[in-house]
PDB file of N, CA and C in Angstrom:
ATOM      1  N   UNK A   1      79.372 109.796 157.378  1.00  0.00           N
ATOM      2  CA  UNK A   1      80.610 109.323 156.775  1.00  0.00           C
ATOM      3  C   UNK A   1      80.392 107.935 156.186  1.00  0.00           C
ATOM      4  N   UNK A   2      80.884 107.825 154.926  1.00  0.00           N
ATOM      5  CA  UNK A   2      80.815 106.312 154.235  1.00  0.00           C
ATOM      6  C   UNK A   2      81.129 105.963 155.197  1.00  0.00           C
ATOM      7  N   UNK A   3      81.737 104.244 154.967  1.00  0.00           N
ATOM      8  CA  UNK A   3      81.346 103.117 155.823  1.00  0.00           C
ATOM      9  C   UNK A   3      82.848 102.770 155.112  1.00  0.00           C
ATOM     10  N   UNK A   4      84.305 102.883 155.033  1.00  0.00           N
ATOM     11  CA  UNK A   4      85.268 102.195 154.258  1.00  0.00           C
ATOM     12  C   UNK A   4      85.199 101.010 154.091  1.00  0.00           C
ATOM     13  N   UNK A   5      84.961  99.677 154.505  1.00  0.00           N
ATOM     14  CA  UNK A   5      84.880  98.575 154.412  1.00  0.00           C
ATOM     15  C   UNK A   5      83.527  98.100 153.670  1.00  0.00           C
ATOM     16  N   UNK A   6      82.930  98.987 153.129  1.00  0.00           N
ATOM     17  CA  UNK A   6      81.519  98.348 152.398  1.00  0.00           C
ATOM     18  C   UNK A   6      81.865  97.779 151.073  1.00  0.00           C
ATOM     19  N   UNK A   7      81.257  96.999 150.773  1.00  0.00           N
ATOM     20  CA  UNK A   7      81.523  96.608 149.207  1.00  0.00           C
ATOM     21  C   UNK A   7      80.485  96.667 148.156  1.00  0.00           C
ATOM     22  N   UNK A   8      80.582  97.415 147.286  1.00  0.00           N
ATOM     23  CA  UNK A   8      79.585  98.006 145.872  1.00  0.00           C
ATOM     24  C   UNK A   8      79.819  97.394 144.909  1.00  0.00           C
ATOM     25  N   UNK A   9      78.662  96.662 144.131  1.00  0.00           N
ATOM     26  CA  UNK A   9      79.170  96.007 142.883  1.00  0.00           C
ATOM     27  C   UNK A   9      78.529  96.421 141.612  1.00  0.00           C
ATOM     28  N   UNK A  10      78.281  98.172 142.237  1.00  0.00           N
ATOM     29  CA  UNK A  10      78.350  99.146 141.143  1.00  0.00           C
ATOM     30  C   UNK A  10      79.474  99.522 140.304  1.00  0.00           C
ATOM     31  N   UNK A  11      80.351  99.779 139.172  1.00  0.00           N
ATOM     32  CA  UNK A  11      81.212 100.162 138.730  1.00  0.00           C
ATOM     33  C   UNK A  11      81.337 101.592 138.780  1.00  0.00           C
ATOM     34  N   UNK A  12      82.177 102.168 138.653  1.00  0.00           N
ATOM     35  CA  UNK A  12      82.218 103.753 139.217  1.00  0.00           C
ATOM     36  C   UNK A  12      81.577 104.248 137.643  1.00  0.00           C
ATOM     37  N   UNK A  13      81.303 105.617 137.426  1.00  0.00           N
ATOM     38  CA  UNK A  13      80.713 105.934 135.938  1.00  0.00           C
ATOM     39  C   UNK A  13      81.766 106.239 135.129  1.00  0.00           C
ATOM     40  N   UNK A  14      81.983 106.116 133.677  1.00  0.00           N
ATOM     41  CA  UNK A  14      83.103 106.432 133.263  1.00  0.00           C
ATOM     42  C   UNK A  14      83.165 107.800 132.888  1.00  0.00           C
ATOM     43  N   UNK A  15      84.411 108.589 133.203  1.00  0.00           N
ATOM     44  CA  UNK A  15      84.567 109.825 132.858  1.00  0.00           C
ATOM     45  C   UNK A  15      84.414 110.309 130.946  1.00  0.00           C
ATOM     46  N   UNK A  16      83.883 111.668 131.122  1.00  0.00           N
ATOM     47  CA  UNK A  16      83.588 111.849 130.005  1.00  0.00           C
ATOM     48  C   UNK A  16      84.563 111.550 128.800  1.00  0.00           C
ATOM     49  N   UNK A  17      84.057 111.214 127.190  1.00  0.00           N
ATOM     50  CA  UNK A  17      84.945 110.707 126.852  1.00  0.00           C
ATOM     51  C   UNK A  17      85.639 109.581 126.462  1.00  0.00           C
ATOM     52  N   UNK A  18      85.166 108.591 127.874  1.00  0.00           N
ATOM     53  CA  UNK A  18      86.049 107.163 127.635  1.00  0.00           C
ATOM     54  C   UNK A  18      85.670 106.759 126.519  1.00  0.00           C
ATOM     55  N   UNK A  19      86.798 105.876 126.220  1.00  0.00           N
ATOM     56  CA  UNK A  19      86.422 105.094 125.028  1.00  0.00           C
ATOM     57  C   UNK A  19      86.378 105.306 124.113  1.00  0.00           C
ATOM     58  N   UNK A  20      86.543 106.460 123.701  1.00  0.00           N
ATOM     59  CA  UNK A  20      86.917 107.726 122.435  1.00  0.00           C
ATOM     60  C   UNK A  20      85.534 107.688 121.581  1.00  0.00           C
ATOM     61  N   UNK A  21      85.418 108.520 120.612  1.00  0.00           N
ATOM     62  CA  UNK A  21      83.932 108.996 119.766  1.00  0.00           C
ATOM     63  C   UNK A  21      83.631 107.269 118.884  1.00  0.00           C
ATOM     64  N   UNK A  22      82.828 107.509 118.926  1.00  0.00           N
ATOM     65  CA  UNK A  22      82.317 106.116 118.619  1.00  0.00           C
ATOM     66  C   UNK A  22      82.643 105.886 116.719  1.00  0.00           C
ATOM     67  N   UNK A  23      82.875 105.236 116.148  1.00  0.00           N
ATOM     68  CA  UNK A  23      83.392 104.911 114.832  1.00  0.00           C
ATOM     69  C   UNK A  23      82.215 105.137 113.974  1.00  0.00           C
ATOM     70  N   UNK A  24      82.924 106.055 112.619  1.00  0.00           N
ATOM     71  CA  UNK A  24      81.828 106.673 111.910  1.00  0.00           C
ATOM     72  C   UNK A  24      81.307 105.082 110.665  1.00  0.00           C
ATOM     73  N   UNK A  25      80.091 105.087 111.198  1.00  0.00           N
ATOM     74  CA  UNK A  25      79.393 104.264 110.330  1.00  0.00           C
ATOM     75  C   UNK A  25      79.814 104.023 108.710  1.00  0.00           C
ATOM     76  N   UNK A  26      79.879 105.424 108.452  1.00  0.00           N
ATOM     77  CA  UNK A  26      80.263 105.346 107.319  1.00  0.00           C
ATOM     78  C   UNK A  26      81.976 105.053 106.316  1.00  0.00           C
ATOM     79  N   UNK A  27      82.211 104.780 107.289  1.00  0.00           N
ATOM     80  CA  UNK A  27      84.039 104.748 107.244  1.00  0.00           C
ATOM     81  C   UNK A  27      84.738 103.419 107.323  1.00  0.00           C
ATOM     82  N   UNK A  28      86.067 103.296 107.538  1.00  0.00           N
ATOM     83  CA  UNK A  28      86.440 101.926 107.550  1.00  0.00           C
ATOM     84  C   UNK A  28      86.383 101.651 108.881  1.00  0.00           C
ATOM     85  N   UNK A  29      86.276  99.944 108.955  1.00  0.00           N
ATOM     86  CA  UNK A  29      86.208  99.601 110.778  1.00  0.00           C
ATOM     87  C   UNK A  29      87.623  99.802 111.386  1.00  0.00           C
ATOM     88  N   UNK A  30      87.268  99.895 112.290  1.00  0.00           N
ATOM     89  CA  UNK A  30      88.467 100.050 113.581  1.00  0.00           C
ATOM     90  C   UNK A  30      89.505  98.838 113.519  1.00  0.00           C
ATOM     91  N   UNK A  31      90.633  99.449 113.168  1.00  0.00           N
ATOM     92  CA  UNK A  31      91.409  98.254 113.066  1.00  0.00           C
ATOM     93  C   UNK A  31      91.829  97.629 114.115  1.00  0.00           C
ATOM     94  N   UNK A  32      92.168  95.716 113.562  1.00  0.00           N
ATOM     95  CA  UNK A  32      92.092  94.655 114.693  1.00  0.00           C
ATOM     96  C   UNK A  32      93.653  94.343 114.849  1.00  0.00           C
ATOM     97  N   UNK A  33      93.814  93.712 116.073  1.00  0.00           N
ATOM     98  CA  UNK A  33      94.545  93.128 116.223  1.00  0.00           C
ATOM     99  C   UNK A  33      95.544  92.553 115.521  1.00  0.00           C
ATOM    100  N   UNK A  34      97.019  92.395 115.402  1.00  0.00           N
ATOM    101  CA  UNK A  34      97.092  91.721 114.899  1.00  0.00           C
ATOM    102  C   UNK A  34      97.241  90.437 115.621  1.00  0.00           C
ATOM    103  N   UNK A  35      97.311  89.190 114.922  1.00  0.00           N
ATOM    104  CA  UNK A  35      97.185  87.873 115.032  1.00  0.00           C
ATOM    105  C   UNK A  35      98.642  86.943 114.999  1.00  0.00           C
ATOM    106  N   UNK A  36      98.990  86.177 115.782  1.00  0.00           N
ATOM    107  CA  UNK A  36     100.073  85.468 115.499  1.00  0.00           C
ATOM    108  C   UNK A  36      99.809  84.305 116.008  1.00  0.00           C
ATOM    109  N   UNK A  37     100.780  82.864 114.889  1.00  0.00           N
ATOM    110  CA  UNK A  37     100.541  81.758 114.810  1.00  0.00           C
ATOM    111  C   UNK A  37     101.501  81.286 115.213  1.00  0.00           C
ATOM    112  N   UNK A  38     102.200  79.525 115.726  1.00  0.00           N
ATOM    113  CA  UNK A  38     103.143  79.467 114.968  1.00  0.00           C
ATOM    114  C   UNK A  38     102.742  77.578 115.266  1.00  0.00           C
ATOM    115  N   UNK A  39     102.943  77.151 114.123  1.00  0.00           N
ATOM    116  CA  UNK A  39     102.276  75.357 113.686  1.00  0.00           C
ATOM    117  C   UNK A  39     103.049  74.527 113.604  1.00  0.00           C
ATOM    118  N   UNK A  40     103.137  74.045 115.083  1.00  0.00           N
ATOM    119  CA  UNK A  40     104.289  73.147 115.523  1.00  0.00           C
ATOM    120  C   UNK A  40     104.727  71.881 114.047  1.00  0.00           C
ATOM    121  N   UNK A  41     103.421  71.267 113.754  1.00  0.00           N
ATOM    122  CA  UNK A  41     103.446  70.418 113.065  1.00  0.00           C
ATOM    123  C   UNK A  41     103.790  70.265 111.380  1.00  0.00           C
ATOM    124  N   UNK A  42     104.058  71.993 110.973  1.00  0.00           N
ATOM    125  CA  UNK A  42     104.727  72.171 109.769  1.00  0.00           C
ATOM    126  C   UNK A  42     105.704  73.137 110.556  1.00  0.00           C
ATOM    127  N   UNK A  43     105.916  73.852 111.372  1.00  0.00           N
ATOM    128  CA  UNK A  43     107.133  74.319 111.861  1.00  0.00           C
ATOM    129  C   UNK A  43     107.021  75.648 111.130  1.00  0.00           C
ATOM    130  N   UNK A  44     105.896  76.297 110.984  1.00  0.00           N
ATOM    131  CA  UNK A  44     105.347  77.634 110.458  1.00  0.00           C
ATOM    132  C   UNK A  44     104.988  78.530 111.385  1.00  0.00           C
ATOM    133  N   UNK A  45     105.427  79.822 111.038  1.00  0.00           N
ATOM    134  CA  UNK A  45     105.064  81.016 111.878  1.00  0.00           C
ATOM    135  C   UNK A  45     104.435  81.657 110.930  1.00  0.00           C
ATOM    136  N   UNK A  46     103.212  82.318 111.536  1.00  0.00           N
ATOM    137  CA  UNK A  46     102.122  82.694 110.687  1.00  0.00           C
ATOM    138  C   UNK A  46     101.523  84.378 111.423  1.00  0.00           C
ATOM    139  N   UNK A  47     102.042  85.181 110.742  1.00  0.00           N
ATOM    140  CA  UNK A  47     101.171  86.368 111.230  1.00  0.00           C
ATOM    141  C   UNK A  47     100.508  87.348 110.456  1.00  0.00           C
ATOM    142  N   UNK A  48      99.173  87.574 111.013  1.00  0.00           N
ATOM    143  CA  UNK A  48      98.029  88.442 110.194  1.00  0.00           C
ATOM    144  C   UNK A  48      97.777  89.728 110.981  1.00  0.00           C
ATOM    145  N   UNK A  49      97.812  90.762 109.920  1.00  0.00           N
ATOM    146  CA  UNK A  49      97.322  92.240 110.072  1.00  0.00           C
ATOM    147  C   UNK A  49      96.027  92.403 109.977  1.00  0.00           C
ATOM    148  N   UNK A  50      95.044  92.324 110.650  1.00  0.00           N
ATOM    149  CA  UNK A  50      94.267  92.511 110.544  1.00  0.00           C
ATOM    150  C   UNK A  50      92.816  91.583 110.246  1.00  0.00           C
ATOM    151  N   UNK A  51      91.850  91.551 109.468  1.00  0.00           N
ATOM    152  CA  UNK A  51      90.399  90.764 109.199  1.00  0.00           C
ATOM    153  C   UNK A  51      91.137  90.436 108.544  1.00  0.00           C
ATOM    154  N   UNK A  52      90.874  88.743 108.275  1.00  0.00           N
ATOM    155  CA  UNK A  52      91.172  88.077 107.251  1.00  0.00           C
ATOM    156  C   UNK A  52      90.498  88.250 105.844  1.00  0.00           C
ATOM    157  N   UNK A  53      91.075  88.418 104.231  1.00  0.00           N
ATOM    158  CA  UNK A  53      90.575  89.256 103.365  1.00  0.00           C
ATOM    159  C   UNK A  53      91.724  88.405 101.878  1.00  0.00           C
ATOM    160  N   UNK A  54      91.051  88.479 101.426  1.00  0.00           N
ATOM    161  CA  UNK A  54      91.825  88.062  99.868  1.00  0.00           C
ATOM    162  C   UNK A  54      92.797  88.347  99.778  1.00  0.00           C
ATOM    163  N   UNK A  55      93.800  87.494  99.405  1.00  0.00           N
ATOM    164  CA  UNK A  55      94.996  87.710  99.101  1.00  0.00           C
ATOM    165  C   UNK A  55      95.910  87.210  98.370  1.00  0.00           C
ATOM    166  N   UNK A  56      96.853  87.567  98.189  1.00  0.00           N
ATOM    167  CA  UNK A  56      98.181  86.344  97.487  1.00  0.00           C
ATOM    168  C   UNK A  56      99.862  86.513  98.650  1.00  0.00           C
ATOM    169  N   UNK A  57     100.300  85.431  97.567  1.00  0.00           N
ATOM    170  CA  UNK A  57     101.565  85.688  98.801  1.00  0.00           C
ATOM    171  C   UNK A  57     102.566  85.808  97.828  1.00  0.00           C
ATOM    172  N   UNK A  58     103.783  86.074  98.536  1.00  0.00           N
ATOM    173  CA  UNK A  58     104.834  86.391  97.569  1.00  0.00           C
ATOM    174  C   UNK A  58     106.489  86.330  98.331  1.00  0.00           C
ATOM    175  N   UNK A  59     107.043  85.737  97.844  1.00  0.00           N
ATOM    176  CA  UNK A  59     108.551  85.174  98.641  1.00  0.00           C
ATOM    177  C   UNK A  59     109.905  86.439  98.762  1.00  0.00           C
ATOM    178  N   UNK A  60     109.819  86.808 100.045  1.00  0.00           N
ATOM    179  CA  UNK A  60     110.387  88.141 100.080  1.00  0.00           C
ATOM    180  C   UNK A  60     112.060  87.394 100.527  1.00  0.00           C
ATOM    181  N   UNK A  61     112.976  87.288  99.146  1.00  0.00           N
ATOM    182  CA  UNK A  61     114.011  86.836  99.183  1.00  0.00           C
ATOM    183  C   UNK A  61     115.029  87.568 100.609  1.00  0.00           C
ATOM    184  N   UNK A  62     115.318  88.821 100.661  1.00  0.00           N
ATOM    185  CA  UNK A  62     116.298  89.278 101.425  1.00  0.00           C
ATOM    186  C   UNK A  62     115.328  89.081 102.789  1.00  0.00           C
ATOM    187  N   UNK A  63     114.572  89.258 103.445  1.00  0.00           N
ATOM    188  CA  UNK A  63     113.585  88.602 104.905  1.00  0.00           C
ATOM    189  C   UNK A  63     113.794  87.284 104.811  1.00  0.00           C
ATOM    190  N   UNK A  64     113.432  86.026 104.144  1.00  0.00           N
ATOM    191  CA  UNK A  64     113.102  85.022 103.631  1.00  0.00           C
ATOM    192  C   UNK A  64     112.177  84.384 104.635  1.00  0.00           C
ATOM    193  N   UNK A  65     110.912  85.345 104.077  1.00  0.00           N
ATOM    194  CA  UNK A  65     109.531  84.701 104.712  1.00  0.00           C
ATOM    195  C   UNK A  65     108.836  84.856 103.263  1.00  0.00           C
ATOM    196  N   UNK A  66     107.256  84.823 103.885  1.00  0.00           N
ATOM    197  CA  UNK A  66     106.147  84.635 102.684  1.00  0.00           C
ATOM    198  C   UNK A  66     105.447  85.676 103.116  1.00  0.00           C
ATOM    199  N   UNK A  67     105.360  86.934 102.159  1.00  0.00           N
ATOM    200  CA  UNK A  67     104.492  87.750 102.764  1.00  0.00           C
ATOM    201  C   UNK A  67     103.438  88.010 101.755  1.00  0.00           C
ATOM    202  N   UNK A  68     102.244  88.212 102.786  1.00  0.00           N
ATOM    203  CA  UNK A  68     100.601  88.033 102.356  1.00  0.00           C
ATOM    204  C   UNK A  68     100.532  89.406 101.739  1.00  0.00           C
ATOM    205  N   UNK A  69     100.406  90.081 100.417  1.00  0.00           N
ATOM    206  CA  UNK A  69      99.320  90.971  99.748  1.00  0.00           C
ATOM    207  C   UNK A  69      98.069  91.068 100.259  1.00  0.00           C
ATOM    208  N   UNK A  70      97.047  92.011 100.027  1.00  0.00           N
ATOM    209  CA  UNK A  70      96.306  92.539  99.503  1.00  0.00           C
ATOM    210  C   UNK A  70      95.869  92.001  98.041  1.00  0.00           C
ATOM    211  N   UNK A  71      94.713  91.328  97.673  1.00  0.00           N
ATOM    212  CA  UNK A  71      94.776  91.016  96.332  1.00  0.00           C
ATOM    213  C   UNK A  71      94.552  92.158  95.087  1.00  0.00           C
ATOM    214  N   UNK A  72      94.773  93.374  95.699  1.00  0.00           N
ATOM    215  CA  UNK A  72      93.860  94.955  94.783  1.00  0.00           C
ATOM    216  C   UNK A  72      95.309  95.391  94.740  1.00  0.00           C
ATOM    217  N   UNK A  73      95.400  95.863  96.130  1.00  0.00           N
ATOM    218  CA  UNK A  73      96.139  96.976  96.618  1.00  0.00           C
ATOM    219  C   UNK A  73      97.440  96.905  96.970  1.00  0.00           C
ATOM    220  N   UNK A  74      98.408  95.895  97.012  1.00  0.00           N
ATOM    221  CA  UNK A  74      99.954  95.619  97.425  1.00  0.00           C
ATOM    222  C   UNK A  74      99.961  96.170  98.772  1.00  0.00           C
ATOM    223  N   UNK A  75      99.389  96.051  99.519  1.00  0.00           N
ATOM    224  CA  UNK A  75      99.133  96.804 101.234  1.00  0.00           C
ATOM    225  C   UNK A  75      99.372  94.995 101.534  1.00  0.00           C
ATOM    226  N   UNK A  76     100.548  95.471 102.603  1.00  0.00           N
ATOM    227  CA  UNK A  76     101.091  93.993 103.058  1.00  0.00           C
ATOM    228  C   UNK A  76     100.425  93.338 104.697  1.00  0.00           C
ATOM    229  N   UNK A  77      99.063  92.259 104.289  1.00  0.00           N
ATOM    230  CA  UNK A  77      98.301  92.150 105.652  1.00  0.00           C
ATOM    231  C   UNK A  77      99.103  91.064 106.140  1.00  0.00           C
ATOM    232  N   UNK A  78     100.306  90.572 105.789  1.00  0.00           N
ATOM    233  CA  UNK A  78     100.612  89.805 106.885  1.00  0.00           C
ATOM    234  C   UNK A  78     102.137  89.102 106.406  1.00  0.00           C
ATOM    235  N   UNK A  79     102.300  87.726 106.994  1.00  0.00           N
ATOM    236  CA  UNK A  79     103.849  87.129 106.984  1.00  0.00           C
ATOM    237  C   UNK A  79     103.509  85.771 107.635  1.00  0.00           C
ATOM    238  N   UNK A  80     104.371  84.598 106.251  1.00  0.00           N
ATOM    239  CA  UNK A  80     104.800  83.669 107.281  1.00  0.00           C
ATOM    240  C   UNK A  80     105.913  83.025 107.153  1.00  0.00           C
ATOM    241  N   UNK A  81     106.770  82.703 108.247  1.00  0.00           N
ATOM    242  CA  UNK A  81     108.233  81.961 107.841  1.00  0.00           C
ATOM    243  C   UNK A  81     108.219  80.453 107.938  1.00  0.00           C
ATOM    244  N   UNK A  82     108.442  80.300 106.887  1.00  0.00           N
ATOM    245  CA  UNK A  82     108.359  78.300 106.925  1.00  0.00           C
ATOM    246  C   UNK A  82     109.907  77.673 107.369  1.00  0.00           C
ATOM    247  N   UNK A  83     109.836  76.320 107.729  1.00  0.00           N
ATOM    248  CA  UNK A  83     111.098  76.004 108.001  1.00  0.00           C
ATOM    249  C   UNK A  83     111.575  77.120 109.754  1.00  0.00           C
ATOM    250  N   UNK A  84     110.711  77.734 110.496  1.00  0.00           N
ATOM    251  CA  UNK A  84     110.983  79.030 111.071  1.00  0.00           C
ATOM    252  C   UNK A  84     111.956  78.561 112.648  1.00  0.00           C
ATOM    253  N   UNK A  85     112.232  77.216 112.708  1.00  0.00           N
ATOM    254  CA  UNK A  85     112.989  76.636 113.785  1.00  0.00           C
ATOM    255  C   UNK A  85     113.942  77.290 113.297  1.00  0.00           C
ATOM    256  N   UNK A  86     115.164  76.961 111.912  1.00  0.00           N
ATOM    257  CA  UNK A  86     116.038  77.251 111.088  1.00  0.00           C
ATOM    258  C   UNK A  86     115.792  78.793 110.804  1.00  0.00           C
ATOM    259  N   UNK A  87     115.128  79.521 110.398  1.00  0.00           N
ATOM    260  CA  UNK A  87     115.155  80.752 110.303  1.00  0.00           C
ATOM    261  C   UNK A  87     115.567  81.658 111.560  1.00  0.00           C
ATOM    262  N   UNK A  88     114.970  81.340 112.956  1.00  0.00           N
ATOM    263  CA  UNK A  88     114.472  81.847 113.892  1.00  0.00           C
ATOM    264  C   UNK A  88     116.223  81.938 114.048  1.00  0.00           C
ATOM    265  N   UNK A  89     116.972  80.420 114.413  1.00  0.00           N
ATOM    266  CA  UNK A  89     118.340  80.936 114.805  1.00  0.00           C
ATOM    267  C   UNK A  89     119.402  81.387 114.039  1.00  0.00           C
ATOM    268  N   UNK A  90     119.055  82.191 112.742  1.00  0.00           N
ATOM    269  CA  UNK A  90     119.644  82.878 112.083  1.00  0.00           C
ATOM    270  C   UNK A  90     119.234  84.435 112.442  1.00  0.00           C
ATOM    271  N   UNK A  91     118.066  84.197 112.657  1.00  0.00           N
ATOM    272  CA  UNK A  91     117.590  85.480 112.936  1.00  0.00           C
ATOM    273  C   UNK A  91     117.383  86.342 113.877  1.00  0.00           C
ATOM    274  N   UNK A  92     117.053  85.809 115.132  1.00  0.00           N
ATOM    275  CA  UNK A  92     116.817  86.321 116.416  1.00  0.00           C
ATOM    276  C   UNK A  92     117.835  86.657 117.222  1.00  0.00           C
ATOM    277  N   UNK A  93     117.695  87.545 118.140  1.00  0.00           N
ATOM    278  CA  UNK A  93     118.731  88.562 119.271  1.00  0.00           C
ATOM    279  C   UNK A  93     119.155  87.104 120.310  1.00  0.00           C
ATOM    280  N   UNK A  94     120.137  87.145 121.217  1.00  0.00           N
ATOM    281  CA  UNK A  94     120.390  86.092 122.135  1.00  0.00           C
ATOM    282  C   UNK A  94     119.280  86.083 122.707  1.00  0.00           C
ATOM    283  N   UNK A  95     118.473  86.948 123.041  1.00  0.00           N
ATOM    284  CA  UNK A  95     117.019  86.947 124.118  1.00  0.00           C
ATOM    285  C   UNK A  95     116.193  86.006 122.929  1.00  0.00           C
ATOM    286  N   UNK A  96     116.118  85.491 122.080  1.00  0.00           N
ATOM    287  CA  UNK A  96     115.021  85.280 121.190  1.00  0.00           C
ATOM    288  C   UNK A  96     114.233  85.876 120.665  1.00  0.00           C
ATOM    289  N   UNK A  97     114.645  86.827 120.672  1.00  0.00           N
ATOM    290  CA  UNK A  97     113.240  87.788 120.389  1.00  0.00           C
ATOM    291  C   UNK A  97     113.928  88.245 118.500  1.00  0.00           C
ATOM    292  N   UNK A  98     112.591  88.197 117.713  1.00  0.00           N
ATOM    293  CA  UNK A  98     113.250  89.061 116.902  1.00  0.00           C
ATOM    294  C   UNK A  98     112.223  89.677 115.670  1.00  0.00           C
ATOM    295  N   UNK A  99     112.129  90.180 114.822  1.00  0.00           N
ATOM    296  CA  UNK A  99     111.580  91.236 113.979  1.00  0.00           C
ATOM    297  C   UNK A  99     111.655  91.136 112.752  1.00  0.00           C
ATOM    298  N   UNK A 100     110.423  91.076 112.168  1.00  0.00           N
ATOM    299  CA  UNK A 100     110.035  91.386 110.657  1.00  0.00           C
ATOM    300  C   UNK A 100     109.870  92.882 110.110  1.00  0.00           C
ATOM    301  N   UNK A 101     110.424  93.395 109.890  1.00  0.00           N
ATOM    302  CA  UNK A 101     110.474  94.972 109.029  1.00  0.00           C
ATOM    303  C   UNK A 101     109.529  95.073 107.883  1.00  0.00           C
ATOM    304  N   UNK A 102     108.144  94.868 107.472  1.00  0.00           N
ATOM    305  CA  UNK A 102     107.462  95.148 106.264  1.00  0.00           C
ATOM    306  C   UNK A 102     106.673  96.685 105.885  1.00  0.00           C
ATOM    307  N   UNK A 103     107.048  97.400 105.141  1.00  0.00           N
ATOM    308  CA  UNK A 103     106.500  97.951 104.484  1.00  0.00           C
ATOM    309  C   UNK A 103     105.286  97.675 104.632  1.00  0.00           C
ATOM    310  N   UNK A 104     104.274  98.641 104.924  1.00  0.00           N
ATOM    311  CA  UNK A 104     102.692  99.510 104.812  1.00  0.00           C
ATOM    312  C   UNK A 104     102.295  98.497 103.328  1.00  0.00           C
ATOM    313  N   UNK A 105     103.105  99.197 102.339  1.00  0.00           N
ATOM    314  CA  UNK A 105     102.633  98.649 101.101  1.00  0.00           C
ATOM    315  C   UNK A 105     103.890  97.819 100.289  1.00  0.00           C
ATOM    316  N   UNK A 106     103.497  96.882  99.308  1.00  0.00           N
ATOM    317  CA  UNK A 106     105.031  96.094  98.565  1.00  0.00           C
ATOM    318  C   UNK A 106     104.927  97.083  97.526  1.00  0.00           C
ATOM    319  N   UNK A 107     106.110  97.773  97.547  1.00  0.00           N
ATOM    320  CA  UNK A 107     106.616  98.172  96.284  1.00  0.00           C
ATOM    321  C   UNK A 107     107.725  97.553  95.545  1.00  0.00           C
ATOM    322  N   UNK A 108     107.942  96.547  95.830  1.00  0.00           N
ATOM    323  CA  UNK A 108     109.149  95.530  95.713  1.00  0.00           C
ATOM    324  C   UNK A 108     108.585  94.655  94.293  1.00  0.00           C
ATOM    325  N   UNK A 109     109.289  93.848  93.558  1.00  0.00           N
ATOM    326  CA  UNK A 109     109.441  92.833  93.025  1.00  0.00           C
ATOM    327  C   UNK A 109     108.340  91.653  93.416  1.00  0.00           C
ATOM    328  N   UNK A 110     107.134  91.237  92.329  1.00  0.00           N
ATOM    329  CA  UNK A 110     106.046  90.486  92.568  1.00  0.00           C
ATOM    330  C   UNK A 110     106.320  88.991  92.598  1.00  0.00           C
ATOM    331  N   UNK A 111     107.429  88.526  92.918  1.00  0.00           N
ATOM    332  CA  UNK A 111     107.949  87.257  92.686  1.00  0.00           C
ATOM    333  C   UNK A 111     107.383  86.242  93.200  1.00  0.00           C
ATOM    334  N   UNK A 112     106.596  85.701  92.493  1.00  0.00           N
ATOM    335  CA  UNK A 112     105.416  84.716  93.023  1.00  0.00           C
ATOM    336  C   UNK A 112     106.051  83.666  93.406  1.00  0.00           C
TER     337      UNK A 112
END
């Protein structure tokens, strides 16, 4: 009979599977994280979809943040709200908490 109190600083093996099929070389990478900022010292909230990658930005009047393009493709990698002390308490639930709604891609108005 084992010994219950022993200690192994083997890891158990992982069941078949883990970690899912490994990413096809030939394909796009595994997408990251996204990223969030927010810069006390300009009072900016800053968030990125993904690898950082060329882009432009563009002033999404009815949100009223800055949201990051794609410089090809109008695929929206990110958002930032300036002024976001003032935004935040227009915007957020009593909990503080609150939500940017963007579209996959801008099909909207390029208003630089």
């Amino acid at each position: 009979m084992e010994d219950p109190t022993a200690v192994t600083t083997t890891p158990p093996p992982l069941p078949p599977g883990a970690g899912g099929a490994p990413p096809d070389p030939s394909g796009d990478p595994p997408p990251i994280e996204t990223f969030t900022q927010y810069d006390q010292t300009k009072d900016a909230y800053h968030c990125s979809y993904g690898p950082i990658r060329a882009g432009r930005t563009i002033w999404d009047p009815d949100r009223e943040v800055q949201v990051r393009l794609d410089a090809t493709s109008n695929e929206v990698i990110g958002f930032s709200i300036p002024n976001f002390t003032e935004w935040h308490k227009t915007h957020a639930d009593a909990d503080g908490f609150f939500d940017v709604d963007l579209p996959a891609f801008w099909t909207g108005d390029i208003a630089l």
